[in-house]
Protein backbone atom coordinates (compact mmCIF):
# COMPACT_ATOMS: atom_id res chain seq x y z
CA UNK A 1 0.00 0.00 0.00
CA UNK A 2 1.64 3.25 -0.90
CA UNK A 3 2.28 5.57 2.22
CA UNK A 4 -0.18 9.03 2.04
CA UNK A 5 1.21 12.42 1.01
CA UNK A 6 0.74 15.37 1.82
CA UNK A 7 0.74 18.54 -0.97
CA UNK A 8 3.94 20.63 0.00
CA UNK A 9 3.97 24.32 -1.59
CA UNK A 10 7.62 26.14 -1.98
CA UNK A 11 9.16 28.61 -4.44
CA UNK A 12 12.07 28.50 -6.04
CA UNK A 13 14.21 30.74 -8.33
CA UNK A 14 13.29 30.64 -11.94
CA UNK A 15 16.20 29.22 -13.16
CA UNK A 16 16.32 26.52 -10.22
CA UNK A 17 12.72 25.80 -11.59
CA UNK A 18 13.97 25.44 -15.34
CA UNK A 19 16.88 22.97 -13.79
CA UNK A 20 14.45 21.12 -12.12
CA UNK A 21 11.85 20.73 -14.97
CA UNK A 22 14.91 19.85 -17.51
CA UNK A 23 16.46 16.85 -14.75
CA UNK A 24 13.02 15.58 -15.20
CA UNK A 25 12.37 15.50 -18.52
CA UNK A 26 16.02 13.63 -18.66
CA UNK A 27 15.54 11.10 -16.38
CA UNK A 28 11.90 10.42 -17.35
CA UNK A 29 10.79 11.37 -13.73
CA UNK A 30 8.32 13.81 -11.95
CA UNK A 31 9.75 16.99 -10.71
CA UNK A 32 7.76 15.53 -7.14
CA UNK A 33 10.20 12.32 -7.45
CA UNK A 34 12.88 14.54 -7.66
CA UNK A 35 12.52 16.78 -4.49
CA UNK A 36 11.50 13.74 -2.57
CA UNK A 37 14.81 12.11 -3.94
CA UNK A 38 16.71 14.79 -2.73
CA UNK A 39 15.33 15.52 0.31
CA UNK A 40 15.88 12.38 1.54
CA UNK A 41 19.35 12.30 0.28
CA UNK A 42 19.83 15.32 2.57
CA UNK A 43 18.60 13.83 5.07
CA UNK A 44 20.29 10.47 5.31
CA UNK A 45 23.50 12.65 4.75
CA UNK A 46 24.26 11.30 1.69
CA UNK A 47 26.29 13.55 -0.24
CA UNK A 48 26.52 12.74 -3.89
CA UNK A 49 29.79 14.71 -6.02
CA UNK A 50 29.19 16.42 -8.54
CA UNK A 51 30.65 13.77 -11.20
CA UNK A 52 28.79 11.21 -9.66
CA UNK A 53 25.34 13.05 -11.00
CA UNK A 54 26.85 13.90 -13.92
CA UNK A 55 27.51 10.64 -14.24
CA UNK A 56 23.42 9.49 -14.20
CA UNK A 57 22.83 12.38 -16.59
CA UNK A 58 25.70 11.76 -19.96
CA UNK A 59 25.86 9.20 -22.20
CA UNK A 60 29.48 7.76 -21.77
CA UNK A 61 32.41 8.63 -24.13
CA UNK A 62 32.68 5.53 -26.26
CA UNK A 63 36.86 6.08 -27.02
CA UNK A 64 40.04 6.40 -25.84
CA UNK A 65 40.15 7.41 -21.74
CA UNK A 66 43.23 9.71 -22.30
CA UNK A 67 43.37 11.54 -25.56
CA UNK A 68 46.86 13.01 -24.55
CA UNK A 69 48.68 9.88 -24.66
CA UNK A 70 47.09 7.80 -27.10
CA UNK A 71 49.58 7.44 -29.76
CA UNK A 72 47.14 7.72 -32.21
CA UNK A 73 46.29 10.97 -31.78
CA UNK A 74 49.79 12.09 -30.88
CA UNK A 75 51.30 10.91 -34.18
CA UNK A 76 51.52 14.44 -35.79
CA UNK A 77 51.63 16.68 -32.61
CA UNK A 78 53.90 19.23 -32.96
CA UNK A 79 54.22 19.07 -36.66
């Protein structure tokens, strides 16, 4: 049985309100699933980096990790 809400009303800044609208679209989510996601994250004191919700949110790069020393594309730098 799913537990009983209760309608919470805050405001936010309109560009925190375009962020939030845009995370949800991405991860196919309701902006509701996303506050309640991270206010419980806040509250069990988990504290997520930066790269590791980046992470959730791009596609990853499909190549070489370390462009800089791949010979490949180091063959002609310099020339």
């Amino acid at each position: 049985m799913a537990h009983p809400m209760r309608n919470v009303s805050f405001k936010l800044p309109d560009g925190l309100d375009e962020a939030l609208s845009d995370l949800a679209r991405r991860r196919n989510s309701s902006r509701s699933a996303l506050v309640r996601e991270a206010i419980e994250a806040l509250a069990a004191g988990t504290n997520r980096s930066v790269t590791a919700v980046v992470d959730e949110l791009v596609t990853p790069f499909d190549g070489p990790v370390n462009l800089s020393t791949h010979p490949k594309y180091m063959a002609r730098y310099g020339k």
